[in-house]
N, C-alpha and C. Protein backbone atom coordinates (compact mmCIF):
# COMPACT_ATOMS: atom_id res chain seq x y z
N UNK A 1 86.05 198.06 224.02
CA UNK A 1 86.49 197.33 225.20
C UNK A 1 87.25 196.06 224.80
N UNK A 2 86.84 195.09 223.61
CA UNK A 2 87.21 193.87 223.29
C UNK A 2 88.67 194.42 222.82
N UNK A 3 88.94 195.49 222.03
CA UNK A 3 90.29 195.94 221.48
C UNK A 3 91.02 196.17 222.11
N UNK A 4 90.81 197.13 223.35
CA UNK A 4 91.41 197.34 224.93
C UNK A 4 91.90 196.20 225.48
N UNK A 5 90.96 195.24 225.58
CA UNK A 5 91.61 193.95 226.49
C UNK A 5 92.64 192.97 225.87
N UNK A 6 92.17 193.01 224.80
CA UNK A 6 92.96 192.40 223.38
C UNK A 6 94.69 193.14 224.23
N UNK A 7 94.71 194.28 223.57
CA UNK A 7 95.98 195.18 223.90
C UNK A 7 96.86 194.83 224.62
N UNK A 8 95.73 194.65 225.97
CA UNK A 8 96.57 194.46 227.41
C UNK A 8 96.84 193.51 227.53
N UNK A 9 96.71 192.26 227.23
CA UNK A 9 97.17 190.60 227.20
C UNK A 9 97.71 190.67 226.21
N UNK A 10 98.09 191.53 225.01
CA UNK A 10 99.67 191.39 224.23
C UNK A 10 100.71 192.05 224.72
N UNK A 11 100.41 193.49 225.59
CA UNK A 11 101.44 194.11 226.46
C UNK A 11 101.82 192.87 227.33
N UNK A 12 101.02 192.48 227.93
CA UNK A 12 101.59 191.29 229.00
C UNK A 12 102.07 190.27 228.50
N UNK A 13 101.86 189.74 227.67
CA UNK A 13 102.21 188.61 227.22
C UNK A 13 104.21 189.26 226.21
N UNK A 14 104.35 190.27 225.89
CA UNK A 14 105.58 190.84 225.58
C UNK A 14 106.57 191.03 226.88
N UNK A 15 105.53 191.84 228.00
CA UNK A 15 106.24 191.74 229.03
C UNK A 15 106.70 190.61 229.79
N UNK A 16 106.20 189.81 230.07
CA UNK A 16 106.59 188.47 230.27
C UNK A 16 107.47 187.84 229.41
N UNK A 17 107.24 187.70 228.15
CA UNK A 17 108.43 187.10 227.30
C UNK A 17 109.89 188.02 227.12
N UNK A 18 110.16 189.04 227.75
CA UNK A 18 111.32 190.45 227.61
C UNK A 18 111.75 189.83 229.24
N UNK A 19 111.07 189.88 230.13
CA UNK A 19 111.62 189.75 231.40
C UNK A 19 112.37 188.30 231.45
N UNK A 20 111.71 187.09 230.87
CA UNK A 20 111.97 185.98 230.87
C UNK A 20 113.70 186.47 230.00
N UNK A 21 113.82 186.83 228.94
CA UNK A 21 114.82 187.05 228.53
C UNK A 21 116.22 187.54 229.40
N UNK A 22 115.45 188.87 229.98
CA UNK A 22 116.34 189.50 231.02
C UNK A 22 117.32 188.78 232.30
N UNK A 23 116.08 187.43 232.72
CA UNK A 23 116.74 186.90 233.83
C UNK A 23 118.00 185.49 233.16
N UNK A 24 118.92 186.07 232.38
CA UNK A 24 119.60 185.57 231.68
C UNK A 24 121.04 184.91 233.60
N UNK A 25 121.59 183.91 232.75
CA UNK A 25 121.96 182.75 234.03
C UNK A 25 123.01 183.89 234.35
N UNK A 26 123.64 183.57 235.49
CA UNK A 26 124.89 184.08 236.29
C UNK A 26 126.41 183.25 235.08
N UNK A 27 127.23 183.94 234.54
CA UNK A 27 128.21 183.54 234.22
C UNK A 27 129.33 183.55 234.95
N UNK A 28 130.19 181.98 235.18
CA UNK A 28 131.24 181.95 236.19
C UNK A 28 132.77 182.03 234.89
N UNK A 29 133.80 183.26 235.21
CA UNK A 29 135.13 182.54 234.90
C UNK A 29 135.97 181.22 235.50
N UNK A 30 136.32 180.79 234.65
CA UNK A 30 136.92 179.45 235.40
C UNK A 30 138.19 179.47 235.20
N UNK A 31 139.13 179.00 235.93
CA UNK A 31 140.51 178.41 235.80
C UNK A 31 141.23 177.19 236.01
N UNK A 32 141.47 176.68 235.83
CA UNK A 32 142.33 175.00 236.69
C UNK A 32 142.60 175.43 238.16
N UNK A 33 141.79 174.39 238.74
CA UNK A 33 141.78 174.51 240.53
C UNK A 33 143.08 174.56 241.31
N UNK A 34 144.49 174.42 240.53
CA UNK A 34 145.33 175.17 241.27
C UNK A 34 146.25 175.94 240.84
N UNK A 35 145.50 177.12 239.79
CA UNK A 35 145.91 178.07 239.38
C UNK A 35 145.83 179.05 240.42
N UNK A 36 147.03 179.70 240.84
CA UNK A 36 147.01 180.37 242.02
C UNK A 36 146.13 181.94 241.50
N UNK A 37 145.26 181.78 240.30
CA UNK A 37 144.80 183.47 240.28
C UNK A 37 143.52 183.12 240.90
N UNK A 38 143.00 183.95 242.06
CA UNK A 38 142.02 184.21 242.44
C UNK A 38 140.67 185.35 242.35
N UNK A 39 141.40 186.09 241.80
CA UNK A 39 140.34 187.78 241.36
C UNK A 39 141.46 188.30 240.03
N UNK A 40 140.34 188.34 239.39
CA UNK A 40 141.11 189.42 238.15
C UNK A 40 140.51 191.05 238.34
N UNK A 41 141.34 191.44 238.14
CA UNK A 41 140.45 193.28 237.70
C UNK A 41 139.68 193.07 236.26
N UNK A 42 138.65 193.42 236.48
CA UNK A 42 137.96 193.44 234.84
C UNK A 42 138.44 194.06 233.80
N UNK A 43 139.49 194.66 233.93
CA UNK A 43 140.50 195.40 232.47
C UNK A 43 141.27 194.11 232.73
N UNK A 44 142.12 193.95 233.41
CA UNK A 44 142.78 192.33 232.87
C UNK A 44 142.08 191.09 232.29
N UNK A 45 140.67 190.97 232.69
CA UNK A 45 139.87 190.14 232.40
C UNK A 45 139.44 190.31 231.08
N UNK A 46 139.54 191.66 230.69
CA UNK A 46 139.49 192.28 228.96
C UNK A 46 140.63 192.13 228.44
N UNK A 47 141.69 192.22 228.84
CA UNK A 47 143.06 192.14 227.77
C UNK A 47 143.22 190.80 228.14
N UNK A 48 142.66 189.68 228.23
CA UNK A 48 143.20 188.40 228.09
C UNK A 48 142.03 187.81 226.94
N UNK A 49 141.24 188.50 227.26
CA UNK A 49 140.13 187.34 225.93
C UNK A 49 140.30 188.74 224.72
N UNK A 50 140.74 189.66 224.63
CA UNK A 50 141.29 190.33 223.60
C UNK A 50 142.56 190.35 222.71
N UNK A 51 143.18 189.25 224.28
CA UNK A 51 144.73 188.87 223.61
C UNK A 51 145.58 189.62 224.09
N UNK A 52 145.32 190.89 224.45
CA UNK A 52 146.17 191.99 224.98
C UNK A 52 147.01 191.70 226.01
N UNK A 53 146.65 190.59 226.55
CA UNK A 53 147.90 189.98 227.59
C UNK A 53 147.35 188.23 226.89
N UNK A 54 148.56 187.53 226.93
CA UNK A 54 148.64 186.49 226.33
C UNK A 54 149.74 185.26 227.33
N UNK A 55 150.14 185.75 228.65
CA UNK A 55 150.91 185.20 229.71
C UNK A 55 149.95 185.50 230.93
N UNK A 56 150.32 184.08 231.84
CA UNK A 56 150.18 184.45 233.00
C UNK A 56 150.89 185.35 234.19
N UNK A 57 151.99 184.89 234.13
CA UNK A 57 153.55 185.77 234.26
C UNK A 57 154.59 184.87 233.72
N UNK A 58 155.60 185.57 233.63
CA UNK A 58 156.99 185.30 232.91
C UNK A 58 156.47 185.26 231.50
N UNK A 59 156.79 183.05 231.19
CA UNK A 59 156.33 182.68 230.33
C UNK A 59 155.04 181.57 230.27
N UNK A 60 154.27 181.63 230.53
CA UNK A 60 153.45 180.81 230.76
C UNK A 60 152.14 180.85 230.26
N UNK A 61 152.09 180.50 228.90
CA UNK A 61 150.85 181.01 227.77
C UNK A 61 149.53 180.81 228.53
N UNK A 62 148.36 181.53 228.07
CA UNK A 62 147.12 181.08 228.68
C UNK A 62 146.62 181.02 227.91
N UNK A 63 145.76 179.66 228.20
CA UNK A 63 144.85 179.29 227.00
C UNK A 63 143.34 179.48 227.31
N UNK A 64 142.82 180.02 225.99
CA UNK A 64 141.87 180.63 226.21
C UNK A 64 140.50 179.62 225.83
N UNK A 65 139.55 180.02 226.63
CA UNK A 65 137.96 178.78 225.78
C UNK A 65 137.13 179.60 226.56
N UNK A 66 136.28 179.13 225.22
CA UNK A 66 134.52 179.82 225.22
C UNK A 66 133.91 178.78 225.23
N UNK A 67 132.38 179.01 225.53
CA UNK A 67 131.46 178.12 225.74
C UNK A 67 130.19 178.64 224.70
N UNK A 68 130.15 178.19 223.55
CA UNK A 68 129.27 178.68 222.66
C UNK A 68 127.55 178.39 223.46
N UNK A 69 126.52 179.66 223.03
CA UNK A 69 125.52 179.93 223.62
C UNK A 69 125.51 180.95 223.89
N UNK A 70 124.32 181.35 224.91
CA UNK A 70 124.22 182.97 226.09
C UNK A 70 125.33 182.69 226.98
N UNK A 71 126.11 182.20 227.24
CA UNK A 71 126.88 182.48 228.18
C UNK A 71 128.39 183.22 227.53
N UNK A 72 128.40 182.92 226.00
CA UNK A 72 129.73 183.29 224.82
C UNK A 72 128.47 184.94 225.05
N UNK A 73 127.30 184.97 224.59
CA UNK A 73 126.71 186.12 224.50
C UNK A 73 127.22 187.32 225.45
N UNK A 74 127.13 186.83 226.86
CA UNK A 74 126.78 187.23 227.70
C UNK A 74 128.08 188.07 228.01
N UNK A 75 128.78 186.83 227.59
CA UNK A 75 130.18 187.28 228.10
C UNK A 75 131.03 188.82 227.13
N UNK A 76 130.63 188.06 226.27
CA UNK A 76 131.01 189.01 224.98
C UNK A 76 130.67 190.21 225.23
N UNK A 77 129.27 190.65 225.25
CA UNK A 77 128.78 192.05 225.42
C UNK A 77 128.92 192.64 226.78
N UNK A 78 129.05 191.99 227.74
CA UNK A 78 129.47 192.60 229.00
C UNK A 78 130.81 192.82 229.07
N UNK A 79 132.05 191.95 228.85
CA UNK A 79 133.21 192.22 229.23
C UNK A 79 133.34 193.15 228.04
N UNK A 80 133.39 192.10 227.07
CA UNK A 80 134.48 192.67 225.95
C UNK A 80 133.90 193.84 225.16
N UNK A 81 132.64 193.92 225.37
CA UNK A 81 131.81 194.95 224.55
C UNK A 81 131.78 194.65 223.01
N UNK A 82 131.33 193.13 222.69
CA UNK A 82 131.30 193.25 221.57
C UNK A 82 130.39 191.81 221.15
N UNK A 83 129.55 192.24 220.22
CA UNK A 83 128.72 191.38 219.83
C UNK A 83 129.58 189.65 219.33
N UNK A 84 129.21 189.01 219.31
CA UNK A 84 129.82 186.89 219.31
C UNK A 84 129.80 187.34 217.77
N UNK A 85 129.40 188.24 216.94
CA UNK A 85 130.15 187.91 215.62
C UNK A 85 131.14 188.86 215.20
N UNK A 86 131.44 190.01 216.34
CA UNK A 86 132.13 191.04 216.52
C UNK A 86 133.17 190.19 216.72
N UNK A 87 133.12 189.32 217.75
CA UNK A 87 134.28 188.90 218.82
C UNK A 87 134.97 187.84 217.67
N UNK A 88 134.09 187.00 217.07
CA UNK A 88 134.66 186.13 216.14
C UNK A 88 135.67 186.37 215.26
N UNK A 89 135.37 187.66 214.42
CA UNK A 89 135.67 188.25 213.31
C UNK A 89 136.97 188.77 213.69
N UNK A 90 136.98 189.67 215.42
CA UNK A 90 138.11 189.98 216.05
C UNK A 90 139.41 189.20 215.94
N UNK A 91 138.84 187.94 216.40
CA UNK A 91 139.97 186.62 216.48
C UNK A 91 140.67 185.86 215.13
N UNK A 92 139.39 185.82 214.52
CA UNK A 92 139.99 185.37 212.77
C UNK A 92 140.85 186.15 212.45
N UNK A 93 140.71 187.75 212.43
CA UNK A 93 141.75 188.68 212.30
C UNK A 93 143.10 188.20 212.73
N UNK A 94 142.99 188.43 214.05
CA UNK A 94 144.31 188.08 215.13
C UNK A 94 145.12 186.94 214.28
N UNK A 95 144.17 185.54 214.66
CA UNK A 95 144.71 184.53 213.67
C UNK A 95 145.16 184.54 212.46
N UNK A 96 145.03 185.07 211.56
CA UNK A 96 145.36 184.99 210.31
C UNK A 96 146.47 185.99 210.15
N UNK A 97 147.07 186.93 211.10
CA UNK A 97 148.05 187.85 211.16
C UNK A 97 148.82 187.42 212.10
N UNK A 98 148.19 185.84 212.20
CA UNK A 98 149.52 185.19 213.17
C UNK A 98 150.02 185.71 214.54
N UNK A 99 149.41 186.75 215.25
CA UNK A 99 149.22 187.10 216.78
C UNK A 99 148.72 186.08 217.55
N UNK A 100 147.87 185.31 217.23
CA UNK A 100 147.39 184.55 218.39
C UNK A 100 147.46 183.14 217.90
N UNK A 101 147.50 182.39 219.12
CA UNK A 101 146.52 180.42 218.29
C UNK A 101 144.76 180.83 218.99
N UNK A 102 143.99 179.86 218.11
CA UNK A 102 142.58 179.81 218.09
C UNK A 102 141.93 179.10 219.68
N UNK A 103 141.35 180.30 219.41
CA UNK A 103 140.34 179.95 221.11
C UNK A 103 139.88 178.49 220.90
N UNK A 104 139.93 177.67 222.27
CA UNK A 104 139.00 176.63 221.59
C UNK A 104 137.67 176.87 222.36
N UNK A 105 137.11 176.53 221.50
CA UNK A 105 135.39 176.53 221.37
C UNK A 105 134.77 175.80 221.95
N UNK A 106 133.87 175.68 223.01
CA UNK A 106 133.14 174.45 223.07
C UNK A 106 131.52 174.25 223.46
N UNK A 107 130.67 173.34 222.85
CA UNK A 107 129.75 173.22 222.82
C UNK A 107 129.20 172.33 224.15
N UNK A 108 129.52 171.60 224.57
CA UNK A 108 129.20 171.08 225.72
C UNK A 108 130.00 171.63 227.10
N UNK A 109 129.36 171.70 228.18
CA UNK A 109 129.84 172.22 229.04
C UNK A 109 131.24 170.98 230.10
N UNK A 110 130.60 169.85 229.78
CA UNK A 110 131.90 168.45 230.68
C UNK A 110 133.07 168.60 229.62
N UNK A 111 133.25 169.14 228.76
CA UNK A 111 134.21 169.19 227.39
C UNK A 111 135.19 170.57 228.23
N UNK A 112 134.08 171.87 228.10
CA UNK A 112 135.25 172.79 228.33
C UNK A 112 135.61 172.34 230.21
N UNK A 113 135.01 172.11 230.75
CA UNK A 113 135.68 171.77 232.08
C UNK A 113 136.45 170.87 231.62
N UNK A 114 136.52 170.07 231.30
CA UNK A 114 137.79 169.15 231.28
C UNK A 114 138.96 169.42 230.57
N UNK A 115 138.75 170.62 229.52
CA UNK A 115 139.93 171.26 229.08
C UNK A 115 140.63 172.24 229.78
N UNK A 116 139.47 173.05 231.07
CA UNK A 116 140.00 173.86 231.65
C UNK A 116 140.90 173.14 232.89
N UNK A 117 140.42 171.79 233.26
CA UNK A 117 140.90 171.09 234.15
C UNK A 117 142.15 170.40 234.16
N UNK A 118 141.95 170.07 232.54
CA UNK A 118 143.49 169.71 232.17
C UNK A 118 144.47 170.63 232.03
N UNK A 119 144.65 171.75 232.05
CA UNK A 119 145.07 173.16 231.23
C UNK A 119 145.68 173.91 232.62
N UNK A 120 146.53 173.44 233.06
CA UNK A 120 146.75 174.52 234.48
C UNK A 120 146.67 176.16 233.82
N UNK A 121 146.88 176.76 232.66
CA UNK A 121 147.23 177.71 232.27
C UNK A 121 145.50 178.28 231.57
N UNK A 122 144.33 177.80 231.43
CA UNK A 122 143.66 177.80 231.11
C UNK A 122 142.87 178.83 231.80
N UNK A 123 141.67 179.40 230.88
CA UNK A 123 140.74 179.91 231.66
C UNK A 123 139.48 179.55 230.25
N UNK A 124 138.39 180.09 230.62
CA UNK A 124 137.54 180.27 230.25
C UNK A 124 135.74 180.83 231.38
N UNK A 125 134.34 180.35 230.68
CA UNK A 125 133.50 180.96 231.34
C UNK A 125 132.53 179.80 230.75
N UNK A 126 131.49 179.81 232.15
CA UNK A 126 130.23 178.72 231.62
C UNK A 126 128.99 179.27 232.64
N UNK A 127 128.15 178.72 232.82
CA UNK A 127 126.95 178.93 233.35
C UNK A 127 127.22 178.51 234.98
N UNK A 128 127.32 179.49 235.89
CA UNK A 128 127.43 178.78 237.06
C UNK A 128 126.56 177.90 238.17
N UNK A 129 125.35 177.62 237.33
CA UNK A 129 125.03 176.16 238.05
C UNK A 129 125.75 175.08 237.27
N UNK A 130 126.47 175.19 236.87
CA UNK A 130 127.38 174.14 235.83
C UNK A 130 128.57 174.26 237.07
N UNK A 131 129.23 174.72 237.42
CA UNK A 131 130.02 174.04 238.23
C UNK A 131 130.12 173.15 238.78
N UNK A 132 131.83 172.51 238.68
CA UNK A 132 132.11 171.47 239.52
C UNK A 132 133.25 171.65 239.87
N UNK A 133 133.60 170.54 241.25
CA UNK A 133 134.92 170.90 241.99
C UNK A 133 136.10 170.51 240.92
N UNK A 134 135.86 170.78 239.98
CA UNK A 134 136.91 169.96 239.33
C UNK A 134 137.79 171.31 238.33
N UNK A 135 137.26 172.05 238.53
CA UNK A 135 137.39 173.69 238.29
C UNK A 135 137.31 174.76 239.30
N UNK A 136 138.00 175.81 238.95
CA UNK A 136 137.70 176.96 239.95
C UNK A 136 137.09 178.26 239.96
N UNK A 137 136.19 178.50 239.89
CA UNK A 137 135.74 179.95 239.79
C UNK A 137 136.26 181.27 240.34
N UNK A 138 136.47 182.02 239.58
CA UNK A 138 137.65 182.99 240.08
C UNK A 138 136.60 184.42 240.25
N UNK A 139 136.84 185.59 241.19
CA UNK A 139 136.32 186.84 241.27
C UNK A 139 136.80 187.85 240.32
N UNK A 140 136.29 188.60 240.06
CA UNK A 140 136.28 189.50 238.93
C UNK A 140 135.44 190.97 239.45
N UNK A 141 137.05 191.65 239.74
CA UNK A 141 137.18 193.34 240.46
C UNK A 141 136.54 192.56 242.65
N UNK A 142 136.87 191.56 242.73
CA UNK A 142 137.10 191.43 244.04
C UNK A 142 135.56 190.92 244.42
N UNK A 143 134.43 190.46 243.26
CA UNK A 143 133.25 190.24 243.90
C UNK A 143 133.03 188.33 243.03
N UNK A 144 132.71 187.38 243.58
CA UNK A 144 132.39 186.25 243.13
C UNK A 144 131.60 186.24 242.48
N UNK A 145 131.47 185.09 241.77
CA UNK A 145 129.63 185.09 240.92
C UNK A 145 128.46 184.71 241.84
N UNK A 146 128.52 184.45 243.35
CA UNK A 146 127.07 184.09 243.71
C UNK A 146 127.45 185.68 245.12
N UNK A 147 127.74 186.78 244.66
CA UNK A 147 127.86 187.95 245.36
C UNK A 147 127.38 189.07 244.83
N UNK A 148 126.68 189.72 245.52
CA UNK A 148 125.75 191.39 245.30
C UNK A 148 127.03 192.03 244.36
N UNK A 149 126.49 192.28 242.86
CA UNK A 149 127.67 193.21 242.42
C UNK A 149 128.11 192.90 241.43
N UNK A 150 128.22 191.49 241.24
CA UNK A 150 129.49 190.97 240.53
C UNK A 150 128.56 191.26 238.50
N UNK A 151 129.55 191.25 237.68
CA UNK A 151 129.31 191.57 236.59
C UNK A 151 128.28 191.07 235.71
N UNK A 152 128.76 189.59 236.30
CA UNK A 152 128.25 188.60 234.85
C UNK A 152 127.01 187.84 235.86
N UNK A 153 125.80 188.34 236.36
CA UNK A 153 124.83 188.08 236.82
C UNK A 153 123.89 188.46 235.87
């Protein structure tokens, strides 16, 4: 009986620490608040952090930023399908064969908003209780981040 109960308060105690994992935050894309893109299709939303499109239209470079953490995680394995040292290794590539300039990176979240804010051409992704009006959160395949559906929940 003592081995039994033992058991069941380490099943629980796993289950609880796996679920806690699971309820990982809602990730928002962001853009400069008067970037006229409002919804991406999630294949465009893949060929831009893959590089595969590198304009907004015409000529108008977009610059790309991550937010190192679960939200670079999150993002990584949901959109792009590829593990943060997959995705890294991806880009060093790119870079060093001179296709792309370097994502910028950022560790604090008032840093990449303010690059995305300065950046009309900008996008990136952060934790969406981190929003502020000072950025815009864009839909992705026509559903928002606080809507039934949307990807990066």
């Amino acid at each position: 009986m003592y081995k039994l109960s033992i058991f069941i308060l380490f099943v629980m105690m796993f289950t609880c620490i796996g679920s806690g994992v699971a309820r990982a935050q809602t990730v928002a894309v962001i853009v400069h608040k008067t970037n006229p893109i409002v919804d991406l299709p999630l294949m465009e939303l893949k060929k831009i952090f893959k590089a595969e499109r590198q304009v907004w239209t015409k000529s108008e470079q977009i610059l790309l930023a991550t937010m190192n953490g679960e939200e670079e995680t999150k993002f990584n394995q949901t959109i792009l399908e590829f593990s943060t040292k997959q995705f890294r290794k991806y880009w060093v590539k790119k870079v060093f064969q001179g296709q792309v300039k370097p994502i910028r990176s950022f560790r604090k979240v008032e840093e990449m908003q303010q690059f995305v804010a300065e950046n009309l051409y900008a996008i990136g992704f952060l934790n969406a209780e981190q929003l502020t009006p000072n950025v815009k959160a864009i839909r992705i395949d026509s559903k928002a981040y606080n809507e039934p559906g949307y990807i990066l929940k």
